[in-house]
Each structure stands twice: as C-alpha cells, then as structure tokens.
PDB file of N, CA and C in Angstrom:
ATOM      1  N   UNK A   1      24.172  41.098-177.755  1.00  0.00           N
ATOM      2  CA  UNK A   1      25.603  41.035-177.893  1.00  0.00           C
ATOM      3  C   UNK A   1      26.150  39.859-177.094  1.00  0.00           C
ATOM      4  N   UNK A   2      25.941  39.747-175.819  1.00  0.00           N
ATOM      5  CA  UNK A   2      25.847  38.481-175.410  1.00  0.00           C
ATOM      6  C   UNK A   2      25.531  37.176-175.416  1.00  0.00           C
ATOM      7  N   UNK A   3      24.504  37.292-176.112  1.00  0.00           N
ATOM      8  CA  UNK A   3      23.999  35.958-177.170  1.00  0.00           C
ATOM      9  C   UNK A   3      24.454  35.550-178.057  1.00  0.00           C
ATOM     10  N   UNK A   4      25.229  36.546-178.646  1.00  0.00           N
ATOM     11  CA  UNK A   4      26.345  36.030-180.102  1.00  0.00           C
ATOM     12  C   UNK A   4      27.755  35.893-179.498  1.00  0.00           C
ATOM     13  N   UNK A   5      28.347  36.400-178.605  1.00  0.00           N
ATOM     14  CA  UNK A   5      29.235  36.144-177.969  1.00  0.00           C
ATOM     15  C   UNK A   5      29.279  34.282-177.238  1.00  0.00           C
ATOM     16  N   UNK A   6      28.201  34.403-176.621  1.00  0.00           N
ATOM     17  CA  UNK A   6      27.656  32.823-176.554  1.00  0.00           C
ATOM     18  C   UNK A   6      27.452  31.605-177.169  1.00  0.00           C
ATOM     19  N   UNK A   7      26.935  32.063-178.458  1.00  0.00           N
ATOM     20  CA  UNK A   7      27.175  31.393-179.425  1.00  0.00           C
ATOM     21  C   UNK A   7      27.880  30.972-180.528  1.00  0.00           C
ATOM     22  N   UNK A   8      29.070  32.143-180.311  1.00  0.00           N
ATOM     23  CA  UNK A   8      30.207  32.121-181.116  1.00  0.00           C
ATOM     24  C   UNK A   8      31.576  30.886-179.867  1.00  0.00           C
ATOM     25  N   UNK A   9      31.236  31.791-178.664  1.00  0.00           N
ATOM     26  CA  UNK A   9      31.885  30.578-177.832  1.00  0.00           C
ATOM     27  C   UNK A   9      31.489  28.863-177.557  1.00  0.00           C
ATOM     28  N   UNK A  10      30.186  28.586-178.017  1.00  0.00           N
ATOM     29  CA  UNK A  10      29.533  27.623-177.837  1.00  0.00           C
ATOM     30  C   UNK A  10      30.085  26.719-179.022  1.00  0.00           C
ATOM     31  N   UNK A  11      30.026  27.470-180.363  1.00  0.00           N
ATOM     32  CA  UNK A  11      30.420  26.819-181.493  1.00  0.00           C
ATOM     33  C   UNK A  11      32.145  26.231-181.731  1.00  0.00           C
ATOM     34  N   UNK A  12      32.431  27.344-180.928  1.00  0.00           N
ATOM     35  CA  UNK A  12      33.814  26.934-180.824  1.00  0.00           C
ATOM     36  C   UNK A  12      34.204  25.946-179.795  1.00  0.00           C
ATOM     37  N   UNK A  13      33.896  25.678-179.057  1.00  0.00           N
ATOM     38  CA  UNK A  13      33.889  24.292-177.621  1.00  0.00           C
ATOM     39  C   UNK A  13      33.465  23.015-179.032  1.00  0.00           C
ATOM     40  N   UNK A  14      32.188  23.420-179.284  1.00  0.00           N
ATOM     41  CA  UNK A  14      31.742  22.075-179.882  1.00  0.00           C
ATOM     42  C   UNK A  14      32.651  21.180-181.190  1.00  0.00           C
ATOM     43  N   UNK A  15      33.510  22.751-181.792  1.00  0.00           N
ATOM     44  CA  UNK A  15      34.120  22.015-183.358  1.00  0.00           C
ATOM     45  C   UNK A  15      35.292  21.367-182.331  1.00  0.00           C
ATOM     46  N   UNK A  16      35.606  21.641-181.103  1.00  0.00           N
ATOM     47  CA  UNK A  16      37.177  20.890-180.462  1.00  0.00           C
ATOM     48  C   UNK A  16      36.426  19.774-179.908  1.00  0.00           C
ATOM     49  N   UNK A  17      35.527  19.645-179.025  1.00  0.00           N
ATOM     50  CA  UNK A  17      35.064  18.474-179.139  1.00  0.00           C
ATOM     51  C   UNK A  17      34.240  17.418-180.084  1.00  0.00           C
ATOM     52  N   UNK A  18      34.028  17.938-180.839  1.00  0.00           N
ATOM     53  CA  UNK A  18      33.810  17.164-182.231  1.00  0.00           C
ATOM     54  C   UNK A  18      34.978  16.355-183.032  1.00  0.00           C
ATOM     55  N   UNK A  19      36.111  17.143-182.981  1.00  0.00           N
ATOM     56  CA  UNK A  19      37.428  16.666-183.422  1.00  0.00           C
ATOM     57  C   UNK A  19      38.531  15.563-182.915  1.00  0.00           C
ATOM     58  N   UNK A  20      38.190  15.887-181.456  1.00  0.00           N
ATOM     59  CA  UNK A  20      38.573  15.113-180.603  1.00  0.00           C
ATOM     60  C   UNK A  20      37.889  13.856-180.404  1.00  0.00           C
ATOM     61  N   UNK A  21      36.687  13.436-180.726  1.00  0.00           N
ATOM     62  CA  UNK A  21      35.847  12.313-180.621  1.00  0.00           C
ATOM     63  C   UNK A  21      35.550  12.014-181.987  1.00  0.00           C
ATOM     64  N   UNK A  22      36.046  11.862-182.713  1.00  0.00           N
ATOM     65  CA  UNK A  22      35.524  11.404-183.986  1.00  0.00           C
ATOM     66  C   UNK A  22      35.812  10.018-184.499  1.00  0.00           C
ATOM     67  N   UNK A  23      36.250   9.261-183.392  1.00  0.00           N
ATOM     68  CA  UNK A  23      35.632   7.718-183.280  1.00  0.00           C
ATOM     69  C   UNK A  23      34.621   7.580-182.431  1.00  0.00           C
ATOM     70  N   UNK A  24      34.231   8.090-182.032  1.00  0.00           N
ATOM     71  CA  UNK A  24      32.913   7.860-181.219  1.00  0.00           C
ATOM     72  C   UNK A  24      32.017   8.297-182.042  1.00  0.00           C
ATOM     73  N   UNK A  25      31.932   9.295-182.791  1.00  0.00           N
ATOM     74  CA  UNK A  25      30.349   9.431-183.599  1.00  0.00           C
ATOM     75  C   UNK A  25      30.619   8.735-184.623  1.00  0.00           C
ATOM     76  N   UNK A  26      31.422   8.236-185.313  1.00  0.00           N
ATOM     77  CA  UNK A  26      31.262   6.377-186.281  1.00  0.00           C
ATOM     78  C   UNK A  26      30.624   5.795-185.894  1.00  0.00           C
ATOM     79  N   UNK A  27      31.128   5.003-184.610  1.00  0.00           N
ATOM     80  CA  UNK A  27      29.921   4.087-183.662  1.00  0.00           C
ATOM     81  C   UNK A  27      28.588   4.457-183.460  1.00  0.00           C
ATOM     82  N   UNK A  28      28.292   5.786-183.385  1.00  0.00           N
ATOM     83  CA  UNK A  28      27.323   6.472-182.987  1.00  0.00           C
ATOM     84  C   UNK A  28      26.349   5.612-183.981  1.00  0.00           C
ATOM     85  N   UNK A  29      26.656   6.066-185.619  1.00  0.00           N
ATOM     86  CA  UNK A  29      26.107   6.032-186.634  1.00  0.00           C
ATOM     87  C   UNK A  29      25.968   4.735-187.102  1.00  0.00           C
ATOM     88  N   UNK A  30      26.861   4.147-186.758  1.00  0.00           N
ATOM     89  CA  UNK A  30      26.235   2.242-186.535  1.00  0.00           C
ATOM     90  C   UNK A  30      25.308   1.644-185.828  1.00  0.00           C
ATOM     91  N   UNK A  31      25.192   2.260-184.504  1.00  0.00           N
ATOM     92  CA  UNK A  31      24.245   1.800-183.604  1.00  0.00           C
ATOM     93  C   UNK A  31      22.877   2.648-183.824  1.00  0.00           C
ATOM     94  N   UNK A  32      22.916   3.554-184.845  1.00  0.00           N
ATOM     95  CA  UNK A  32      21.940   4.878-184.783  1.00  0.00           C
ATOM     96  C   UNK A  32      21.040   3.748-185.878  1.00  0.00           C
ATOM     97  N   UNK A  33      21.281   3.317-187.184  1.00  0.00           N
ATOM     98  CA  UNK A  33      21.021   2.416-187.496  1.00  0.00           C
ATOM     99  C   UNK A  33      20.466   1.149-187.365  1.00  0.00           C
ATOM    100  N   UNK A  34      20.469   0.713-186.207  1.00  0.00           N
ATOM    101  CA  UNK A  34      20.425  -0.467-185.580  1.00  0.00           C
ATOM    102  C   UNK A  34      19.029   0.120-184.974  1.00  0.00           C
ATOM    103  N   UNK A  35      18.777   1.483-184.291  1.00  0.00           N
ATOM    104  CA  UNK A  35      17.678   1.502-183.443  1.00  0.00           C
ATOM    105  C   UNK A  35      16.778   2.364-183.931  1.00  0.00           C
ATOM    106  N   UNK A  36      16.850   2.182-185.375  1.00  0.00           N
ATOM    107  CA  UNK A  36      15.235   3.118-186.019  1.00  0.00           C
ATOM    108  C   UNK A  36      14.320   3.253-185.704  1.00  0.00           C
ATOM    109  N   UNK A  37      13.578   1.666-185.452  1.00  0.00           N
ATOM    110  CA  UNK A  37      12.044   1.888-184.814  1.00  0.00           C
ATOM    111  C   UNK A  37      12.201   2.604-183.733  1.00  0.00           C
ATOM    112  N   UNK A  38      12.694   2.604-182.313  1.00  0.00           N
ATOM    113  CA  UNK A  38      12.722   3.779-181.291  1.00  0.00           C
ATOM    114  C   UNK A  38      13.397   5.117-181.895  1.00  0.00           C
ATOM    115  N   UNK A  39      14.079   5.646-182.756  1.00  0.00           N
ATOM    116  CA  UNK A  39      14.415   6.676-183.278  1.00  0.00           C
ATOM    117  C   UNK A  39      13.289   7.934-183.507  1.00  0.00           C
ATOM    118  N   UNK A  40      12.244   7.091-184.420  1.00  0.00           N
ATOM    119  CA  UNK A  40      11.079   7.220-184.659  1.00  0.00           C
ATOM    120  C   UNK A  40      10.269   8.001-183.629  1.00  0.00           C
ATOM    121  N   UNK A  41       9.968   6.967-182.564  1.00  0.00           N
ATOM    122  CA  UNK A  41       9.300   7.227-181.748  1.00  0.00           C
ATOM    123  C   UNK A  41       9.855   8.504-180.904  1.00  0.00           C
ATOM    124  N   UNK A  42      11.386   8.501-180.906  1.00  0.00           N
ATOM    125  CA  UNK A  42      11.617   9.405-179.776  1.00  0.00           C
ATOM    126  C   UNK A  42      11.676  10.780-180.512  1.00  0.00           C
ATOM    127  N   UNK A  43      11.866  10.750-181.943  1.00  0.00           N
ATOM    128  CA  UNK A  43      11.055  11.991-183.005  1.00  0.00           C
ATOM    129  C   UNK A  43       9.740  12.443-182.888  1.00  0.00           C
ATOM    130  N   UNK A  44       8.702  11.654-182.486  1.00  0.00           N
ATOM    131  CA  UNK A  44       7.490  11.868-182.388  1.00  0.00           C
ATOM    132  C   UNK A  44       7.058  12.492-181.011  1.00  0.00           C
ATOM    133  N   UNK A  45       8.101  11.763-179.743  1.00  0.00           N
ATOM    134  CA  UNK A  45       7.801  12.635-178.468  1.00  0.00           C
ATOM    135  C   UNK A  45       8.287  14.034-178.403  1.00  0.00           C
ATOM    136  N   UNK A  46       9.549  14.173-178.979  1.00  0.00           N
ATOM    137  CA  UNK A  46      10.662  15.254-179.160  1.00  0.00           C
ATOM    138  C   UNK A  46       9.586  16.664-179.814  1.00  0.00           C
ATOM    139  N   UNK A  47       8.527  16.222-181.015  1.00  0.00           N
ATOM    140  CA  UNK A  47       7.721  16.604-181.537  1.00  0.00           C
ATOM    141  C   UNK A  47       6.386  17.270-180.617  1.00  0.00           C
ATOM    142  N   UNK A  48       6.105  16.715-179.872  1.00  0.00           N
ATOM    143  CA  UNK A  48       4.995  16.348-178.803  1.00  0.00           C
ATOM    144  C   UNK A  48       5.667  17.155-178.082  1.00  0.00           C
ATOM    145  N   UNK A  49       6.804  17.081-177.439  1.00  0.00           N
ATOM    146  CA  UNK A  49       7.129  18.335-176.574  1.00  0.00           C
ATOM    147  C   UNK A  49       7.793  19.538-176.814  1.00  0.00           C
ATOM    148  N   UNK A  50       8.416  19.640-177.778  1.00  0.00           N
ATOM    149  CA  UNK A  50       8.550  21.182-178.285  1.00  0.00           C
ATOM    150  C   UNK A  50       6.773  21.834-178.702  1.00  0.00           C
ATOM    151  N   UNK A  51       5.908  21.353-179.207  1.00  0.00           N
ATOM    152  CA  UNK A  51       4.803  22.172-179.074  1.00  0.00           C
ATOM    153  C   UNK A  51       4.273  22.197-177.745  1.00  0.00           C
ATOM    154  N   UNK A  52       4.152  21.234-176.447  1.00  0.00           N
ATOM    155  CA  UNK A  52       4.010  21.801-175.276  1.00  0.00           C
ATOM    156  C   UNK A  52       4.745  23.002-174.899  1.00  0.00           C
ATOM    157  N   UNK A  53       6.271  23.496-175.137  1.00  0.00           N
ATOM    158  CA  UNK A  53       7.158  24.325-174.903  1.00  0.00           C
ATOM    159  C   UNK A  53       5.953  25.389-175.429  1.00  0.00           C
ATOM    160  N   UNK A  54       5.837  25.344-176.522  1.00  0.00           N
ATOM    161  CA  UNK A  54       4.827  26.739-177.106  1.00  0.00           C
ATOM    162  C   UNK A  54       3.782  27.062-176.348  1.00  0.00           C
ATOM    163  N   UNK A  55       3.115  26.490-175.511  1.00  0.00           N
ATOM    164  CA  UNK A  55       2.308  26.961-174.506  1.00  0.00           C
ATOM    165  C   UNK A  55       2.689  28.022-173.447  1.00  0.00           C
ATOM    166  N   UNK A  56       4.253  28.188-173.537  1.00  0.00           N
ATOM    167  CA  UNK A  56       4.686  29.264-172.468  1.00  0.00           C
ATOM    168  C   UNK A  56       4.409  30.322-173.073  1.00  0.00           C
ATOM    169  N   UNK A  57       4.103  31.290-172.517  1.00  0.00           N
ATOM    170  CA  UNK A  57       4.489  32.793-172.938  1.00  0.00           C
ATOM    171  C   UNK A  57       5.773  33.400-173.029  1.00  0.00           C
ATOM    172  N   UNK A  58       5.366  33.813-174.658  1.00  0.00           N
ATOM    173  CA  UNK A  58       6.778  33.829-175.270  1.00  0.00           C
ATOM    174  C   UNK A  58       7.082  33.609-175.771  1.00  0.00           C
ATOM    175  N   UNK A  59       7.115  31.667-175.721  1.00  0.00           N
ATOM    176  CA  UNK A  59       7.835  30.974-176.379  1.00  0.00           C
ATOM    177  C   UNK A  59       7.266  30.250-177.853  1.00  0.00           C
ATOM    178  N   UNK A  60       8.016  30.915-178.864  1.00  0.00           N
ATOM    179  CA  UNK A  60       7.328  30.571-180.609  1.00  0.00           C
ATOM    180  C   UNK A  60       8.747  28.974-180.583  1.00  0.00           C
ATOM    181  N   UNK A  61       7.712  28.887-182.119  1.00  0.00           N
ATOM    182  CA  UNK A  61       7.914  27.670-182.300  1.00  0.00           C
ATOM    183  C   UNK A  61       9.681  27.566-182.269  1.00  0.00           C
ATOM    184  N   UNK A  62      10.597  28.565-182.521  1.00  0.00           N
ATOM    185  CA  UNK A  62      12.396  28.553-182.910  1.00  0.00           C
ATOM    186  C   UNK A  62      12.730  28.600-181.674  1.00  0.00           C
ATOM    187  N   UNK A  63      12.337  29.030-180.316  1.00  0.00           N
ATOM    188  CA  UNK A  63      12.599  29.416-179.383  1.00  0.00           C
ATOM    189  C   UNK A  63      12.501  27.677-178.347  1.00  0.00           C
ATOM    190  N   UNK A  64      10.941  27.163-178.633  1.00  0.00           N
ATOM    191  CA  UNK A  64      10.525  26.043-177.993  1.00  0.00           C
ATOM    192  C   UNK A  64      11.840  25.050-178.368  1.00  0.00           C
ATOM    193  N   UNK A  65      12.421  25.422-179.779  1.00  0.00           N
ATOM    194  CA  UNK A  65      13.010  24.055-180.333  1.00  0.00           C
ATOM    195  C   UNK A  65      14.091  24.382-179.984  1.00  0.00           C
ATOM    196  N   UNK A  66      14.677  25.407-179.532  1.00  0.00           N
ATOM    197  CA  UNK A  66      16.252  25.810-179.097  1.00  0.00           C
ATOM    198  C   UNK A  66      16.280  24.924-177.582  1.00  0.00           C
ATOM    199  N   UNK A  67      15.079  25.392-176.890  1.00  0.00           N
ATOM    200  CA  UNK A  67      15.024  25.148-175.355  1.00  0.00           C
ATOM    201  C   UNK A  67      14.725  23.187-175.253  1.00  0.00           C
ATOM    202  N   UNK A  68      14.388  22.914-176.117  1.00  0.00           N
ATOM    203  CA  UNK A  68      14.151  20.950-176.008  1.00  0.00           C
ATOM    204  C   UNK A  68      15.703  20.976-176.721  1.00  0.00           C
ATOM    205  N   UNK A  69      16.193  21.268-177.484  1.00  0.00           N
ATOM    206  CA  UNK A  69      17.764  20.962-177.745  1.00  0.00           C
ATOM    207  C   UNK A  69      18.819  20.713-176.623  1.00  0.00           C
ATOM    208  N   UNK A  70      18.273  22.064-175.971  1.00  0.00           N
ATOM    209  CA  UNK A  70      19.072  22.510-175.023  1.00  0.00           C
ATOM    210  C   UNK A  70      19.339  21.440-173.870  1.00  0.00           C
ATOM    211  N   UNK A  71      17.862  20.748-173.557  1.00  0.00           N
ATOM    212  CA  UNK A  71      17.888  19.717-172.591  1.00  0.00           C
ATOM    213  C   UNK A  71      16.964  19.840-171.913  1.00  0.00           C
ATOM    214  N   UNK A  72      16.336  20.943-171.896  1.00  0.00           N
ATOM    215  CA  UNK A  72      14.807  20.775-171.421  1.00  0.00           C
ATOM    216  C   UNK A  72      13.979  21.015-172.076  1.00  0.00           C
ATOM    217  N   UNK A  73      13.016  19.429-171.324  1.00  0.00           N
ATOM    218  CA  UNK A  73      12.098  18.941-172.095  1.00  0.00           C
ATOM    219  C   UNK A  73      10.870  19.287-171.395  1.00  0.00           C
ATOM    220  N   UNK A  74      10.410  19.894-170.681  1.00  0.00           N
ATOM    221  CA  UNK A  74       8.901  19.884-169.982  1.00  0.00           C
ATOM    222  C   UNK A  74       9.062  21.595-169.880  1.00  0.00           C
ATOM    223  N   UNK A  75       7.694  22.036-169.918  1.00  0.00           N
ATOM    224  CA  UNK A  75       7.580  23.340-169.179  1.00  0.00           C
ATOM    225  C   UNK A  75       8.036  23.614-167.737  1.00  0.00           C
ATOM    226  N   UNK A  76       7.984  22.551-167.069  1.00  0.00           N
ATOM    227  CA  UNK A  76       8.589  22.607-165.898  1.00  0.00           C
ATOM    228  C   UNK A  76       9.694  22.908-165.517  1.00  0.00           C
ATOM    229  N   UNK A  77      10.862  22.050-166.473  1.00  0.00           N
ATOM    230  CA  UNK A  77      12.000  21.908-166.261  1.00  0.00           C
ATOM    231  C   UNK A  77      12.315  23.597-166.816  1.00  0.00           C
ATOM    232  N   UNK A  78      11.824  24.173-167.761  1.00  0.00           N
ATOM    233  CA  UNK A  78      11.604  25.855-168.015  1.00  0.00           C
ATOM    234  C   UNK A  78      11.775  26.461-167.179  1.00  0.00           C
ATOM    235  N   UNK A  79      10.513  26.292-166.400  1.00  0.00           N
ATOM    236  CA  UNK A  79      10.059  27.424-165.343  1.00  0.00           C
ATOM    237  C   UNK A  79      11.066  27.142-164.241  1.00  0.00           C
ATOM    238  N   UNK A  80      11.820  25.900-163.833  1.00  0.00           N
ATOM    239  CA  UNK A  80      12.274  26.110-162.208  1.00  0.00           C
ATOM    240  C   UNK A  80      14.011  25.882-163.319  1.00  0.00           C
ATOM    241  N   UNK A  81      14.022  26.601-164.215  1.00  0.00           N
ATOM    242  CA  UNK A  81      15.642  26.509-164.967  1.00  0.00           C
ATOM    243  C   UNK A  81      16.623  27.699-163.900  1.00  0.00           C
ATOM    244  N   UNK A  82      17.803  28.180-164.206  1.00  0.00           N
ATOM    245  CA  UNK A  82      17.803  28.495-163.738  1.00  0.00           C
ATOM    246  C   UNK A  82      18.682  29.888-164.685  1.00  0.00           C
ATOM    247  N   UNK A  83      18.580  30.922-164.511  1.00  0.00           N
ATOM    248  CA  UNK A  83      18.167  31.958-165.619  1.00  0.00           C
ATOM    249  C   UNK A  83      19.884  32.026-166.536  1.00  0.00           C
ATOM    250  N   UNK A  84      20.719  31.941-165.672  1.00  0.00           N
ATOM    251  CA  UNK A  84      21.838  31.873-166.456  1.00  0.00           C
ATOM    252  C   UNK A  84      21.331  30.556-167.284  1.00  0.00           C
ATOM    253  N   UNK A  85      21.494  29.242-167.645  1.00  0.00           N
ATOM    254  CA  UNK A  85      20.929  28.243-168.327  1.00  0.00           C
ATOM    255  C   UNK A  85      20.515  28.632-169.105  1.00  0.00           C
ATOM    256  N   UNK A  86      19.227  29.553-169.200  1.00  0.00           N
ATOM    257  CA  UNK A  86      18.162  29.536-169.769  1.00  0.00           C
ATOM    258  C   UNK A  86      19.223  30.982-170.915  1.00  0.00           C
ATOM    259  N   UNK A  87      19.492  31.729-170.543  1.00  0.00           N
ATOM    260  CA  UNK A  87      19.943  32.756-171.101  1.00  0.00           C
ATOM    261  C   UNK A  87      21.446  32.025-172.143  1.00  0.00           C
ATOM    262  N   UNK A  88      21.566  31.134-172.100  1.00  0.00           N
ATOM    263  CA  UNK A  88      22.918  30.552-172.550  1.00  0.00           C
ATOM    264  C   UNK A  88      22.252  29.664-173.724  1.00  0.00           C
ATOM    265  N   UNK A  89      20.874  29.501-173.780  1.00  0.00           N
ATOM    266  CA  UNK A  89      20.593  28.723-174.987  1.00  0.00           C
ATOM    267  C   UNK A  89      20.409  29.855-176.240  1.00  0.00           C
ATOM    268  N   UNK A  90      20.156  29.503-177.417  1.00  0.00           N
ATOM    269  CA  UNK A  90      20.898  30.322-178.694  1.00  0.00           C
ATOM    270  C   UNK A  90      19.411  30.705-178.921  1.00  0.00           C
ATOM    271  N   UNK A  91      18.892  32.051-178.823  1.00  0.00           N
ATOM    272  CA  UNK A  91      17.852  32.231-179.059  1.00  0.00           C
ATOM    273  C   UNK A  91      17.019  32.880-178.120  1.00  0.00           C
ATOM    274  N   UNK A  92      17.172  32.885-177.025  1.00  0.00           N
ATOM    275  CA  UNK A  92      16.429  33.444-175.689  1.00  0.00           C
ATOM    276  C   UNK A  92      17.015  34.202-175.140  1.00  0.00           C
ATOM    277  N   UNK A  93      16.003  35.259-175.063  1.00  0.00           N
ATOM    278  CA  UNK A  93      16.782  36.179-174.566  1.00  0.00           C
ATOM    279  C   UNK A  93      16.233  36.661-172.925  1.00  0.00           C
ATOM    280  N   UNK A  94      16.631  38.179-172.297  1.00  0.00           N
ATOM    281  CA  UNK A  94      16.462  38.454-171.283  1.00  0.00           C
ATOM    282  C   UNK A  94      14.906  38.718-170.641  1.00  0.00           C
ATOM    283  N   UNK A  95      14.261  39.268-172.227  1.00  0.00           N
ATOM    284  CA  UNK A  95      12.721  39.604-171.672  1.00  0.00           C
ATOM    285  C   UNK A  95      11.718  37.969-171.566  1.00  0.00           C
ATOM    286  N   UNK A  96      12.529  36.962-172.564  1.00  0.00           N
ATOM    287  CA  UNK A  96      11.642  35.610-172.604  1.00  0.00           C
ATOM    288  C   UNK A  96      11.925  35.186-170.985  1.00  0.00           C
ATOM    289  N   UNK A  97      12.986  35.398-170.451  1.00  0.00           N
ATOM    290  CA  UNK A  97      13.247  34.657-169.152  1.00  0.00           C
ATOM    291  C   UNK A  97      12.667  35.314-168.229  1.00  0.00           C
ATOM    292  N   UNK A  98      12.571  36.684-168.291  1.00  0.00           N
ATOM    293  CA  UNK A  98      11.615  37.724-167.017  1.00  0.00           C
ATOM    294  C   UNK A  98      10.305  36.925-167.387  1.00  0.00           C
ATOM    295  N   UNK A  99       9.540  36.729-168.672  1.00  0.00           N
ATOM    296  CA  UNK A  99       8.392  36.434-168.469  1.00  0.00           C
ATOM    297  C   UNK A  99       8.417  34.991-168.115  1.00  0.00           C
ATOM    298  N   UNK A 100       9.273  34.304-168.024  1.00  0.00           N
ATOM    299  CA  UNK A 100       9.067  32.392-167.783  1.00  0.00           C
ATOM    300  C   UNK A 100       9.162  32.832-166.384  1.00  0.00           C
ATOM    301  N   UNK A 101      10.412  33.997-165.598  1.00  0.00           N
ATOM    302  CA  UNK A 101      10.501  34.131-164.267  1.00  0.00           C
ATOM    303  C   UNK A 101       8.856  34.490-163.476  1.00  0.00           C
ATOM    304  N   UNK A 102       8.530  34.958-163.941  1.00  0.00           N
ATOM    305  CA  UNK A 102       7.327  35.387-163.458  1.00  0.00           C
ATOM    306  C   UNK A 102       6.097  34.648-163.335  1.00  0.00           C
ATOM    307  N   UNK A 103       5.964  33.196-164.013  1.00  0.00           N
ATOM    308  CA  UNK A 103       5.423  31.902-163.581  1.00  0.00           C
ATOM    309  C   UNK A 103       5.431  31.083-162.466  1.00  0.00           C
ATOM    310  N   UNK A 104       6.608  31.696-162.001  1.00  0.00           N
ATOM    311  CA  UNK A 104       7.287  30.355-160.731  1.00  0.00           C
ATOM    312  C   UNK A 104       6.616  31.054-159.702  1.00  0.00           C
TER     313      UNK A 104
END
C-alpha cells in the first residue's frame, strides 16, 4: 500500500516537473543525438550492471532494473543504501531490503 502510494506520489512530482522544463528536454534531444557512439556504450555498461544487481539475493531481473534507474549502480551502493531510499524505489519491497540489510 505504501508502494503505490509512492508511486502514485512519485508520478505526480515527475508530470509537474516535466511540464515545467520542457525546454530543456528539446535540447536534451539535440545533444542526445550528437552523442550516440557514447550512448551506446553507456547502454552496454547500464546492461553490465543491472545483471551484476541480480547477483543479490532477491534481486530478479525487474527489481535489479528499478534499483540502476533509481541511481544505484553497484551492489555496493545497494548494500550501504539507506532503507528508506531503497524502499522508495517502485518495486522493492520490505522483505528485499531485510535481506540486502542482512549483507552489511
């Protein structure tokens, strides 16, 4: 219930700041253009580390890709997160974080 509450509040922050910046993601999409070849590449690491994420216990492949969205990118940055964080990404819940807690 809290997780949809979260994510219903999350979605709603993002459509006001989406609205509010919508000369900035034009530019975005000009310069996004401009830097394909590294685009590429940073698809291929992005790739490379959501399946490291799957090495945690717990963590399946929808879960790994919520938590590299989210902003963390290493198992590390996982394990020393800090549980509110971790509980605020769309997808994880209370028993995935007892078991990441129990690593540290």
């Amino acid at each position: 219930m809290i997780s949809k509450f979260l994510s219903k509040l999350k979605s709603i922050l993002f459509k006001s700041a989406v609205s509010s910046e919508t000369p900035l993601k034009k530019e975005a999409k000009t310069t996004k253009s401009v830097k394909s070849p590294k685009t590429k590449a940073k698809k291929g690491n992005s790739k490379k580390n959501i399946e490291t994420l799957t090495t945690l216990p717990g963590v399946g492949a929808k879960s790994a890709k919520a938590l590299y969205e989210a902003g963390f990118k290493t198992t590390k940055a996982v394990i020393d997160a800090d549980e509110k964080d971790l509980l605020s990404v769309s997808g994880v819940g209370i028993n995935l974080v007892k078991k990441l807690k129990k690593l540290k």
